[in-house]
N, C-alpha and C. Protein backbone atom coordinates (compact mmCIF):
# COMPACT_ATOMS: atom_id res chain seq x y z
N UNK A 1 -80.92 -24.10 -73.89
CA UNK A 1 -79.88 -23.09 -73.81
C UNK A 1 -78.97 -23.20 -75.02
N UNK A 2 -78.21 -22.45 -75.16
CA UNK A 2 -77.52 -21.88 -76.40
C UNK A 2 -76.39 -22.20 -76.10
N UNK A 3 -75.55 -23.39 -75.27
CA UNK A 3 -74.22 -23.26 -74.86
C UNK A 3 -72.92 -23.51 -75.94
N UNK A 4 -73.36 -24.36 -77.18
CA UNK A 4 -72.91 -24.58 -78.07
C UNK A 4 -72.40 -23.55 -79.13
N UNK A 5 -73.60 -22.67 -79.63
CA UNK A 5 -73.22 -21.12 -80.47
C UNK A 5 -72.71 -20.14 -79.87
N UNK A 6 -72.65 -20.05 -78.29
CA UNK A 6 -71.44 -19.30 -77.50
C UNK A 6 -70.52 -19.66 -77.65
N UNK A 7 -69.94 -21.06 -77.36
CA UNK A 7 -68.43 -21.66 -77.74
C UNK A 7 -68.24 -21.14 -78.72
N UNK A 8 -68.82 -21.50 -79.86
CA UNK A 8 -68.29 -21.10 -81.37
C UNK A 8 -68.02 -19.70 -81.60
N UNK A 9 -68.74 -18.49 -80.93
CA UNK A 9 -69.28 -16.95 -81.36
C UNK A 9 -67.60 -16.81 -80.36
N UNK A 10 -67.06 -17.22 -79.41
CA UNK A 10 -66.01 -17.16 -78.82
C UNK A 10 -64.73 -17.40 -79.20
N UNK A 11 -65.29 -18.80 -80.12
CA UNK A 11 -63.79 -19.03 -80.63
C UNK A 11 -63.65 -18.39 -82.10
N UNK A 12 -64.53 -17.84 -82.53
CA UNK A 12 -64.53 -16.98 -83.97
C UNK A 12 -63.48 -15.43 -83.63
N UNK A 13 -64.31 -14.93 -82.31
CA UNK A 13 -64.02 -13.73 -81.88
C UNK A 13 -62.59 -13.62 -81.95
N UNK A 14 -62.11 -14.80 -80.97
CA UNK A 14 -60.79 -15.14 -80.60
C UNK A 14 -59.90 -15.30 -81.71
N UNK A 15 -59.96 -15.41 -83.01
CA UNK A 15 -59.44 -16.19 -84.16
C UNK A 15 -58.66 -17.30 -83.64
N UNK A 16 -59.37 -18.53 -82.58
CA UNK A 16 -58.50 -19.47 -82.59
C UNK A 16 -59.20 -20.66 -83.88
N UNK A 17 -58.22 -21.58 -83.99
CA UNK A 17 -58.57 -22.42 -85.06
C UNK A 17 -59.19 -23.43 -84.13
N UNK A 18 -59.85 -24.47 -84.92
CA UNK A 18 -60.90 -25.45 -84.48
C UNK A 18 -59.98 -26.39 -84.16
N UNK A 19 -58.58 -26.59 -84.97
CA UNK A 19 -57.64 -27.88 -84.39
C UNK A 19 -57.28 -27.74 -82.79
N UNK A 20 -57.04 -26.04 -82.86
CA UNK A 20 -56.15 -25.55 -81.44
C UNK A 20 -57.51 -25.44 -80.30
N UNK A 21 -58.81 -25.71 -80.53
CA UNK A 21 -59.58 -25.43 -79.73
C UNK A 21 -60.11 -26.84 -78.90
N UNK A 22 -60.01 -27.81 -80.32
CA UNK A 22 -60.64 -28.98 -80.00
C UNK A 22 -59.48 -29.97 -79.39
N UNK A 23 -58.37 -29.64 -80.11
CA UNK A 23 -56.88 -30.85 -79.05
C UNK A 23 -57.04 -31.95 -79.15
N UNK A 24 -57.88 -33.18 -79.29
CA UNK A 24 -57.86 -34.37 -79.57
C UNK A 24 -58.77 -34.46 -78.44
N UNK A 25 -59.90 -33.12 -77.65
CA UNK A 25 -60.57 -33.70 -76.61
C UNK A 25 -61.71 -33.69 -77.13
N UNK A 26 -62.29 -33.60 -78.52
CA UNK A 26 -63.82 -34.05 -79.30
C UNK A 26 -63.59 -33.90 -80.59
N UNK A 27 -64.22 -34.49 -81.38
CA UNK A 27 -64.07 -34.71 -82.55
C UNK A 27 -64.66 -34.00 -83.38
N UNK A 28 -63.81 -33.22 -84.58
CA UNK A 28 -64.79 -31.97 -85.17
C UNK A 28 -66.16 -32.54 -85.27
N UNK A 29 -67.10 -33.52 -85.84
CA UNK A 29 -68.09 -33.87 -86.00
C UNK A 29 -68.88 -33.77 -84.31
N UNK A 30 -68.25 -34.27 -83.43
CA UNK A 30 -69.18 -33.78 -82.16
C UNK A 30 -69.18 -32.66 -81.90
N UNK A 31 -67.85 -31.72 -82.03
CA UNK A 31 -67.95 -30.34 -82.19
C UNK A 31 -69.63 -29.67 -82.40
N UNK A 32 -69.49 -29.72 -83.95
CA UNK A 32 -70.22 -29.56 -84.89
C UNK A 32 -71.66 -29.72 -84.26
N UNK A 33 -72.28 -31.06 -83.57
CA UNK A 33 -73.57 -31.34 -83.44
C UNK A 33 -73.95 -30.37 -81.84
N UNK A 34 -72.76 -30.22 -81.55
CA UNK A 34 -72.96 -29.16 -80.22
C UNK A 34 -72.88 -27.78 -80.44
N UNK A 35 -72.23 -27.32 -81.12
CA UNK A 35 -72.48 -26.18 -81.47
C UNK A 35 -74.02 -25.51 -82.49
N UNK A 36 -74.25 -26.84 -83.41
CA UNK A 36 -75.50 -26.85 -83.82
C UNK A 36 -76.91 -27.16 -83.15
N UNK A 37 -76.84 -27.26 -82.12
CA UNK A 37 -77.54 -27.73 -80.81
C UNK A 37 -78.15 -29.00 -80.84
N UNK A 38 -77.56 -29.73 -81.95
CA UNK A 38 -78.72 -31.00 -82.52
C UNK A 38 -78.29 -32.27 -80.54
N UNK A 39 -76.94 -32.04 -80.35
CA UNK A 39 -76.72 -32.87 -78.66
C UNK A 39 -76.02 -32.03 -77.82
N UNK A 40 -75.82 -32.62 -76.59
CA UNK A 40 -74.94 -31.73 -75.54
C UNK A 40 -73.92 -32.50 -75.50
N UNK A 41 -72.61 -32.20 -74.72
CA UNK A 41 -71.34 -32.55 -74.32
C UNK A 41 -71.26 -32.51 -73.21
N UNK A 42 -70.27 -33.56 -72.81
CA UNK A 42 -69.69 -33.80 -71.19
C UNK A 42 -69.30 -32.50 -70.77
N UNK A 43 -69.52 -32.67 -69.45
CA UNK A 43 -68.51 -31.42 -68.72
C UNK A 43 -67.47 -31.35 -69.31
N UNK A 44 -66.98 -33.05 -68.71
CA UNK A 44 -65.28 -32.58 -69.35
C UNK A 44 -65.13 -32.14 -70.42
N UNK A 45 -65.78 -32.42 -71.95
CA UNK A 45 -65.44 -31.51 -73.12
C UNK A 45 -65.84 -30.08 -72.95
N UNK A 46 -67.05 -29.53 -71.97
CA UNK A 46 -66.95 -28.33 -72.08
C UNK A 46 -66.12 -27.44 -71.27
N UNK A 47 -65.58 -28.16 -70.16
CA UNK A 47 -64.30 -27.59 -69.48
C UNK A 47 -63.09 -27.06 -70.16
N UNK A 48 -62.82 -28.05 -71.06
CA UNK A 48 -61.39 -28.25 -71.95
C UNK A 48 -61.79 -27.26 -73.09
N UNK A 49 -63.11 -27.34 -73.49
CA UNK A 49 -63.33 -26.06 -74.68
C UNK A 49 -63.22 -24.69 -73.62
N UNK A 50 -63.48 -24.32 -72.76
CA UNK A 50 -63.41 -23.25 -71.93
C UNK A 50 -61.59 -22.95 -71.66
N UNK A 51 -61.36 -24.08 -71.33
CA UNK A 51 -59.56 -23.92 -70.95
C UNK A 51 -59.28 -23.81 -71.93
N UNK A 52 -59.48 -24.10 -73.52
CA UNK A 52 -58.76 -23.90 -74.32
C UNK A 52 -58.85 -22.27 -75.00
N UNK A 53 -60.14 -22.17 -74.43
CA UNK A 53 -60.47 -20.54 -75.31
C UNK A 53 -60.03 -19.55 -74.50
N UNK A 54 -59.27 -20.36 -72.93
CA UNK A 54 -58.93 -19.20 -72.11
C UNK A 54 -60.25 -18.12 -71.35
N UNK A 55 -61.39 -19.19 -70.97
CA UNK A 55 -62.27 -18.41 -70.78
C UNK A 55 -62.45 -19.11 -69.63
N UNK A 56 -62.79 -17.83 -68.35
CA UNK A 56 -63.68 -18.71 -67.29
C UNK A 56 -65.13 -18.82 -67.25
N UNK A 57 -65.63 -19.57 -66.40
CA UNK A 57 -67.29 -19.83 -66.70
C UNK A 57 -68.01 -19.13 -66.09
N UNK A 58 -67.29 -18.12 -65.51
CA UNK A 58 -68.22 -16.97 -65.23
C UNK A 58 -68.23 -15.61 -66.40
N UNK A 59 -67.43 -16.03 -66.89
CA UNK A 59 -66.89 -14.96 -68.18
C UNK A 59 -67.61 -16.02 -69.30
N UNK A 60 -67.96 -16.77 -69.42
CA UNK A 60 -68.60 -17.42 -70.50
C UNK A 60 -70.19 -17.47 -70.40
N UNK A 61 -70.87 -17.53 -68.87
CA UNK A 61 -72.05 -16.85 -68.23
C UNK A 61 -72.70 -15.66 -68.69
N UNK A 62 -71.13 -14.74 -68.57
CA UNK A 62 -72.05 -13.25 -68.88
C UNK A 62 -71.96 -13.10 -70.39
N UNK A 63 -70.82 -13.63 -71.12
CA UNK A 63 -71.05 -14.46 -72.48
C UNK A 63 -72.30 -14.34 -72.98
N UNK A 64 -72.80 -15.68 -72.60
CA UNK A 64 -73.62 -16.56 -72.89
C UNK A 64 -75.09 -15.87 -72.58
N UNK A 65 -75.10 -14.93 -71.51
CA UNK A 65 -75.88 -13.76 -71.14
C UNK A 65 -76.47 -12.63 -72.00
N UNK A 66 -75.89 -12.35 -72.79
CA UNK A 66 -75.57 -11.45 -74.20
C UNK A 66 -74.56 -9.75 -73.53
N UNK A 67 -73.78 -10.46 -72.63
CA UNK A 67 -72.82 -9.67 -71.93
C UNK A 67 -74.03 -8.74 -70.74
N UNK A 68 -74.40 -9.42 -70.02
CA UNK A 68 -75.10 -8.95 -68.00
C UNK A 68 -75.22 -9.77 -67.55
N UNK A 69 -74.71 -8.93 -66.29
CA UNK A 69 -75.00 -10.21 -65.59
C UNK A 69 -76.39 -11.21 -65.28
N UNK A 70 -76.32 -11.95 -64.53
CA UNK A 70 -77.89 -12.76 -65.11
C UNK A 70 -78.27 -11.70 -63.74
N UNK A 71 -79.98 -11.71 -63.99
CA UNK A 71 -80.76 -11.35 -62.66
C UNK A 71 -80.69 -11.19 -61.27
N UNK A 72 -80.15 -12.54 -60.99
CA UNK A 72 -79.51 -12.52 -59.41
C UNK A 72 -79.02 -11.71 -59.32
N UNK A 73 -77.65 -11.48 -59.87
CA UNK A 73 -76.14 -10.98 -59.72
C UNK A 73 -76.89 -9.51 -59.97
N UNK A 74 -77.33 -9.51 -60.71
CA UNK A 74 -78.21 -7.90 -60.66
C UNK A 74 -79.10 -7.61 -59.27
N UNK A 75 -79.67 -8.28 -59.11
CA UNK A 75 -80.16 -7.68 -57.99
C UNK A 75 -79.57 -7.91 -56.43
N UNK A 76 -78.69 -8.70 -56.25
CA UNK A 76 -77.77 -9.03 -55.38
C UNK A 76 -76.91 -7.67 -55.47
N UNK A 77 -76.02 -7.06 -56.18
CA UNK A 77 -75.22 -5.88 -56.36
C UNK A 77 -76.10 -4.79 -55.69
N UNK A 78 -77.40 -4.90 -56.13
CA UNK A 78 -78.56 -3.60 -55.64
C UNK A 78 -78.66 -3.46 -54.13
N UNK A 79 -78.87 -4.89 -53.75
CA UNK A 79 -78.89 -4.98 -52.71
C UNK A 79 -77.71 -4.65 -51.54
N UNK A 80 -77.04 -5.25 -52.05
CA UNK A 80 -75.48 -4.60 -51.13
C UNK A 80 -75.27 -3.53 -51.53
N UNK A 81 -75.74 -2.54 -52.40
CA UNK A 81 -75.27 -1.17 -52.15
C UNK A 81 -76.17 -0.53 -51.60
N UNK A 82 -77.60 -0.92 -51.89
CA UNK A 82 -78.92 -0.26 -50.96
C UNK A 82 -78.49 -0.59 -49.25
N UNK A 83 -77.97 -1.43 -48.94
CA UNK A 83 -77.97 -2.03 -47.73
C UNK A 83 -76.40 -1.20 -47.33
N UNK A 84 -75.48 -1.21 -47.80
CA UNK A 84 -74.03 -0.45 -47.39
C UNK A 84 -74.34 1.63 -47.15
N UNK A 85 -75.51 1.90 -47.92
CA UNK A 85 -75.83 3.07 -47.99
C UNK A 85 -77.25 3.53 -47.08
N UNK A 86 -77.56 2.73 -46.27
CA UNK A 86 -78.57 2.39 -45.76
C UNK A 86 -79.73 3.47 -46.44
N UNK A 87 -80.06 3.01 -47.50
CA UNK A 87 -81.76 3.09 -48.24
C UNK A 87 -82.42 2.61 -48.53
N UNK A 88 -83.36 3.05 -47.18
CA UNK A 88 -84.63 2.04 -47.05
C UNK A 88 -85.62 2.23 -48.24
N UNK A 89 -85.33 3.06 -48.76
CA UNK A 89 -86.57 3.10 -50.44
C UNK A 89 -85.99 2.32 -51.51
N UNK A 90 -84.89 2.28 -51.79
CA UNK A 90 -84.27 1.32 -52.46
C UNK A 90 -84.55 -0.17 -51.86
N UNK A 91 -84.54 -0.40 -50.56
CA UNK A 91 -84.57 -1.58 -50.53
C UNK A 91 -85.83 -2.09 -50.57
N UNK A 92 -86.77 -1.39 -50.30
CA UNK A 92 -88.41 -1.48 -50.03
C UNK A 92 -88.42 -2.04 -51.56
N UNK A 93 -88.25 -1.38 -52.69
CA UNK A 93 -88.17 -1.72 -53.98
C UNK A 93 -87.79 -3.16 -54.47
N UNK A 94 -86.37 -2.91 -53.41
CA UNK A 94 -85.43 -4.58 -54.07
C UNK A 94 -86.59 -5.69 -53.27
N UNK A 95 -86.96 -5.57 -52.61
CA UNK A 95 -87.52 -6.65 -51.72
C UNK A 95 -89.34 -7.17 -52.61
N UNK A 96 -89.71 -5.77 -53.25
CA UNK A 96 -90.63 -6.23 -53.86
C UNK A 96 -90.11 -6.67 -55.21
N UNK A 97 -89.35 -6.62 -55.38
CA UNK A 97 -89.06 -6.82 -57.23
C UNK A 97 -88.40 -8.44 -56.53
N UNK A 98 -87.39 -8.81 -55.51
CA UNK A 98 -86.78 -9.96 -55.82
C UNK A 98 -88.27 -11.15 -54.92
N UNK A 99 -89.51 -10.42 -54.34
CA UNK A 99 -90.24 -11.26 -54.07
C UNK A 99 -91.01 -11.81 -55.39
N UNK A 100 -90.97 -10.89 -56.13
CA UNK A 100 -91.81 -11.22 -57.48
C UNK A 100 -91.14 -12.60 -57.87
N UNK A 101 -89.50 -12.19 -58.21
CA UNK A 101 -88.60 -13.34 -58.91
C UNK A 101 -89.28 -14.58 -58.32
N UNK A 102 -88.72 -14.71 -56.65
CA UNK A 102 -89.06 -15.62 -56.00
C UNK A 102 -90.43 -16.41 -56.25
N UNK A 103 -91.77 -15.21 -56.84
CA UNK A 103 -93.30 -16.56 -56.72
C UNK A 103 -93.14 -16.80 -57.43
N UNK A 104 -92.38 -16.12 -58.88
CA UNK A 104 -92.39 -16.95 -60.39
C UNK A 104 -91.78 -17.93 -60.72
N UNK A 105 -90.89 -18.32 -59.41
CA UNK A 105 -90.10 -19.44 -59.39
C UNK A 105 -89.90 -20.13 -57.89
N UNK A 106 -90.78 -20.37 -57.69
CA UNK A 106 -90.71 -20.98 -56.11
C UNK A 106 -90.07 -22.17 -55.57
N UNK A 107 -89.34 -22.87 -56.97
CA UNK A 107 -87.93 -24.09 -56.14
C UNK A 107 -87.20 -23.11 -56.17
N UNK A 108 -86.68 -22.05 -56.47
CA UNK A 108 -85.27 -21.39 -56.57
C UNK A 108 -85.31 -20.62 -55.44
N UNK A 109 -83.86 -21.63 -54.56
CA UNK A 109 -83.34 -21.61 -53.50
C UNK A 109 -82.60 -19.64 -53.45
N UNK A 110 -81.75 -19.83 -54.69
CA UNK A 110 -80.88 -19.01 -54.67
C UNK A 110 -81.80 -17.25 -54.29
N UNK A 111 -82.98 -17.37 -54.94
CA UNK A 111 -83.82 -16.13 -54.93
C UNK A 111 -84.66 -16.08 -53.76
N UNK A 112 -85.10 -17.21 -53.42
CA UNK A 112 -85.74 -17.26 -51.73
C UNK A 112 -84.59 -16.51 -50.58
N UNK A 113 -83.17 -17.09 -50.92
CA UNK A 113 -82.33 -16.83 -50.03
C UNK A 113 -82.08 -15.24 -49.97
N UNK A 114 -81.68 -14.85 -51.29
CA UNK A 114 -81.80 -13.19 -51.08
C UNK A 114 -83.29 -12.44 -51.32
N UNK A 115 -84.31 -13.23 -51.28
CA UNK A 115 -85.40 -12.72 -50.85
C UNK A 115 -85.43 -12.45 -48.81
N UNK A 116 -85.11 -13.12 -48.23
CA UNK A 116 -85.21 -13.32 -46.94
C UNK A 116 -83.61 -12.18 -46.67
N UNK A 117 -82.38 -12.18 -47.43
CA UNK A 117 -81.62 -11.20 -47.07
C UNK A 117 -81.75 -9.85 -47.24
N UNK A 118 -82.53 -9.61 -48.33
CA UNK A 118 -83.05 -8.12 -48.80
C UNK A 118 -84.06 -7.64 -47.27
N UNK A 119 -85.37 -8.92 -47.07
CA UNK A 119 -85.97 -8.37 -45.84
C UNK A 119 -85.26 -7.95 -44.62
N UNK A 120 -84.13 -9.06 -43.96
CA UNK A 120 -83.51 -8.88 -43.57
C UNK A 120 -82.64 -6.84 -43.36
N UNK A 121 -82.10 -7.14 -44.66
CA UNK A 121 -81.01 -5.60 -44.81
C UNK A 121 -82.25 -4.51 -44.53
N UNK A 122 -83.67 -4.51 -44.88
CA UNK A 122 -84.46 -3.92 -44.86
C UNK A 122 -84.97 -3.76 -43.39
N UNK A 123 -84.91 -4.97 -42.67
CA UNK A 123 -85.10 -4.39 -41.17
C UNK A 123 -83.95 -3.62 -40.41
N UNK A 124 -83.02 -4.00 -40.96
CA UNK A 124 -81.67 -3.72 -40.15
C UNK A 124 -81.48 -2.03 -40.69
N UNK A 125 -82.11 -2.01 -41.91
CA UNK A 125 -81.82 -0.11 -41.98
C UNK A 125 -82.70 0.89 -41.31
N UNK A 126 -84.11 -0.24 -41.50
CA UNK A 126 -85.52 0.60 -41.07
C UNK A 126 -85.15 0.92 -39.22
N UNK A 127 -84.32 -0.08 -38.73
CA UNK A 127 -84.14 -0.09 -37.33
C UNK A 127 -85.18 -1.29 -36.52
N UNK A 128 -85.87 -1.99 -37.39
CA UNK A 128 -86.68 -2.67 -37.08
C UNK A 128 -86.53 -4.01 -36.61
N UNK A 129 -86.82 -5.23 -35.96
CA UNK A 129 -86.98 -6.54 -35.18
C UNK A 129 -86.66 -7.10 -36.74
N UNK A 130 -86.00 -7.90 -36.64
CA UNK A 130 -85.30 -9.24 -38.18
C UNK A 130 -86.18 -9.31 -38.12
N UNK A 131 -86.92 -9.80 -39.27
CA UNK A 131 -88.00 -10.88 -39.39
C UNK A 131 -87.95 -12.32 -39.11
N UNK A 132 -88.37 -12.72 -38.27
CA UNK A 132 -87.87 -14.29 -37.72
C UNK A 132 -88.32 -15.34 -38.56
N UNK A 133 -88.83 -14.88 -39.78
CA UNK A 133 -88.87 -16.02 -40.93
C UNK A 133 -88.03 -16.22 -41.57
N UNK A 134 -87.50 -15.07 -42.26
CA UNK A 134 -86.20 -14.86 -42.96
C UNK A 134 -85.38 -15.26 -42.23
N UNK A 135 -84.74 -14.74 -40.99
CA UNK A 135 -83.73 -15.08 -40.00
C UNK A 135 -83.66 -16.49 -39.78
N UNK A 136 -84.70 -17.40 -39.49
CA UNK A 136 -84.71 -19.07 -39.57
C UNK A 136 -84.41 -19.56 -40.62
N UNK A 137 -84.86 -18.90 -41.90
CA UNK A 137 -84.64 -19.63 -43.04
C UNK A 137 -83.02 -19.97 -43.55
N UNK A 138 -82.44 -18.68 -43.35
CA UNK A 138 -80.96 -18.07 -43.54
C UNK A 138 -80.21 -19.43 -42.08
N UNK A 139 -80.58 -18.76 -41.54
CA UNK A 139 -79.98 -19.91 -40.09
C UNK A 139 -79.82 -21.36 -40.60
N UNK A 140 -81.05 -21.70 -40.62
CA UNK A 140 -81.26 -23.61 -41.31
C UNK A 140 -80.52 -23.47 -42.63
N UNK A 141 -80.60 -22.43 -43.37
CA UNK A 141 -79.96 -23.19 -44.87
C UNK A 141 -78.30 -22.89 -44.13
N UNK A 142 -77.91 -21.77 -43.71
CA UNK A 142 -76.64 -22.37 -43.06
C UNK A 142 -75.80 -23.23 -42.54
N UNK A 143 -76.92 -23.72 -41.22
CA UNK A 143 -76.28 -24.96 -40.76
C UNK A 143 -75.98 -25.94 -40.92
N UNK A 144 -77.38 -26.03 -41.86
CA UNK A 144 -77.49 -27.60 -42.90
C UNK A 144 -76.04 -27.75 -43.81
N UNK A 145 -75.11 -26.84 -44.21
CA UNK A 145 -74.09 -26.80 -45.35
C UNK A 145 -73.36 -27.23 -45.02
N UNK A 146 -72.88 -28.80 -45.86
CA UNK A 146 -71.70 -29.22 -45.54
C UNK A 146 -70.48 -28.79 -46.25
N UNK A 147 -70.81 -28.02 -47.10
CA UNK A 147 -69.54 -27.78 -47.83
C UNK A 147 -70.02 -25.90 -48.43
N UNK A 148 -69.27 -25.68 -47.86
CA UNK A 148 -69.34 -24.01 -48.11
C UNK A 148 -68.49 -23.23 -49.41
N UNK A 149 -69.50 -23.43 -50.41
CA UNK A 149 -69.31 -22.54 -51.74
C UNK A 149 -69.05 -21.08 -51.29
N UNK A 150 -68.51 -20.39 -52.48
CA UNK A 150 -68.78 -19.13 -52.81
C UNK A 150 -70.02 -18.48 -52.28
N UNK A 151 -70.97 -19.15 -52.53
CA UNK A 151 -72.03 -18.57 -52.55
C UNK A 151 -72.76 -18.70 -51.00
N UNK A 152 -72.61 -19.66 -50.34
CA UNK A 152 -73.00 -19.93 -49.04
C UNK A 152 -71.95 -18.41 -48.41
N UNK A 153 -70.78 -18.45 -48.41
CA UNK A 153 -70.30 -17.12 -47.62
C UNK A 153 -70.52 -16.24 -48.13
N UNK A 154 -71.26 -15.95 -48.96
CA UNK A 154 -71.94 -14.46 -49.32
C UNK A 154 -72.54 -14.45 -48.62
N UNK A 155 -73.97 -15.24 -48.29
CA UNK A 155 -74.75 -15.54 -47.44
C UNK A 155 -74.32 -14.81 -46.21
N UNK A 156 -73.46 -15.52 -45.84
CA UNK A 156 -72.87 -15.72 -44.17
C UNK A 156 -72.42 -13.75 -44.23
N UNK A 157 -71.49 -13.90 -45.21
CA UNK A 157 -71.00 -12.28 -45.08
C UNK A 157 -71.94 -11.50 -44.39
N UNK A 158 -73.01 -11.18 -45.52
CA UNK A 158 -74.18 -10.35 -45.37
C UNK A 158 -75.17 -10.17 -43.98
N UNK A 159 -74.92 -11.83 -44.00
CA UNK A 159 -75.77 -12.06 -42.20
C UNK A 159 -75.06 -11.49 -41.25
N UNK A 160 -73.48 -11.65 -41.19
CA UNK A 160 -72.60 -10.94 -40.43
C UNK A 160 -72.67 -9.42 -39.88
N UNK A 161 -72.56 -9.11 -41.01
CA UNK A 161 -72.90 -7.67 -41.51
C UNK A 161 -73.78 -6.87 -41.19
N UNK A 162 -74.88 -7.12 -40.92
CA UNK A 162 -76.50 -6.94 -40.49
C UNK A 162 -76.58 -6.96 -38.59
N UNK A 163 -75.90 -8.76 -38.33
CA UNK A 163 -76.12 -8.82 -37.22
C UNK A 163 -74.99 -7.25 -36.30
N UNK A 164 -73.86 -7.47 -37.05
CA UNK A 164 -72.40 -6.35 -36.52
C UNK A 164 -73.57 -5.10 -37.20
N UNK A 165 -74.00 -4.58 -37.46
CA UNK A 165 -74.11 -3.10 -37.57
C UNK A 165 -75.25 -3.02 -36.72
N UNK A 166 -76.00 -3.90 -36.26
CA UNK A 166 -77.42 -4.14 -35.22
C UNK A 166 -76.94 -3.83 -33.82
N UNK A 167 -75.55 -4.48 -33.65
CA UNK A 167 -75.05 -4.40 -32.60
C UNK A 167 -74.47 -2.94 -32.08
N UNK A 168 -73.85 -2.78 -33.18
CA UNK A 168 -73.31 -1.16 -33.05
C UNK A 168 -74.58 -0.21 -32.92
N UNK A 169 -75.21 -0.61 -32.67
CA UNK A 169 -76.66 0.18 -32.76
C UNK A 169 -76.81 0.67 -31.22
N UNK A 170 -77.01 -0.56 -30.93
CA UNK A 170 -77.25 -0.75 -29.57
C UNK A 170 -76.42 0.05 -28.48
């Protein structure tokens, strides 16, 4: 990854100077070998280069992205508006495009998970029975969480959401 020539393409943009960027928390020469990609840096120096450029790391993400969001976040957005607008052709779509993501990468949790929520939003518009694969999968990675990110209550939101509009059905 390129995390090094983003810092720099940031702090150029910014016209901050290299004294006011670096603070006494790395040394222009480590600077230098990170931005040239020759090593990497601690969190903590890349935290403090982020706090210093006034950037958050989700703003340094889509950065570092060449300004989009990455894939997920793209097809996650699709999905909650296919699913808030209930269209089932849109979602028929999202479900084959984020199953693709999912075989081309089969440890990634994050794309299994909204692989199984897309099916999910997709039964719940079609009017159809959850799929009780997806529905277990979503369940267990829930319960198992001891510590609930951002990203786990998206999760939860969405499941919410599905189960409450299933109900109103009824």
């Amino acid at each position: 990854m390129k995390y090094g020539p983003t810092i720099s393409d940031i702090r150029k943009a910014k016209k901050i100077s290299l004294k006011n960027l670096l603070q006494d928390q790395m040394t222009p020469s480590s600077y230098s070998r990170f931005v040239d990609k020759k090593t990497e840096t601690s969190v903590n120096n890349f935290v403090a280069l982020l706090e210093n450029l006034n950037v958050t790391f989700d703003e340094y993400l889509y950065i570092n992205n060449g300004y989009q969001n990455s894939r997920y976040d793209q097809l996650y957005r699709k999905l909650t508006t296919a699913l808030k607008a209930d269209d089932a052709p849109a979602l028929i779509v999202l479900v084959n495009q984020i199953n693709a993501f999912a075989q081309s990468s089969p440890d990634n949790l994050r794309m299994k998970n909204l692989l199984d929520m897309a099916m999910l939003a997709l039964n719940h518009v079609q009017g159809d029975p959850l799929n009780p694969t997806a529905r277990e999968d979503l369940v267990k990675y829930l319960i198992n969480c001891e510590t609930w990110t951002h990203y786990k209550i998206m999760i939860f939101y969405n499941f919410i959401f599905i189960f409450f509009h299933l109900h109103l059905r009824r």
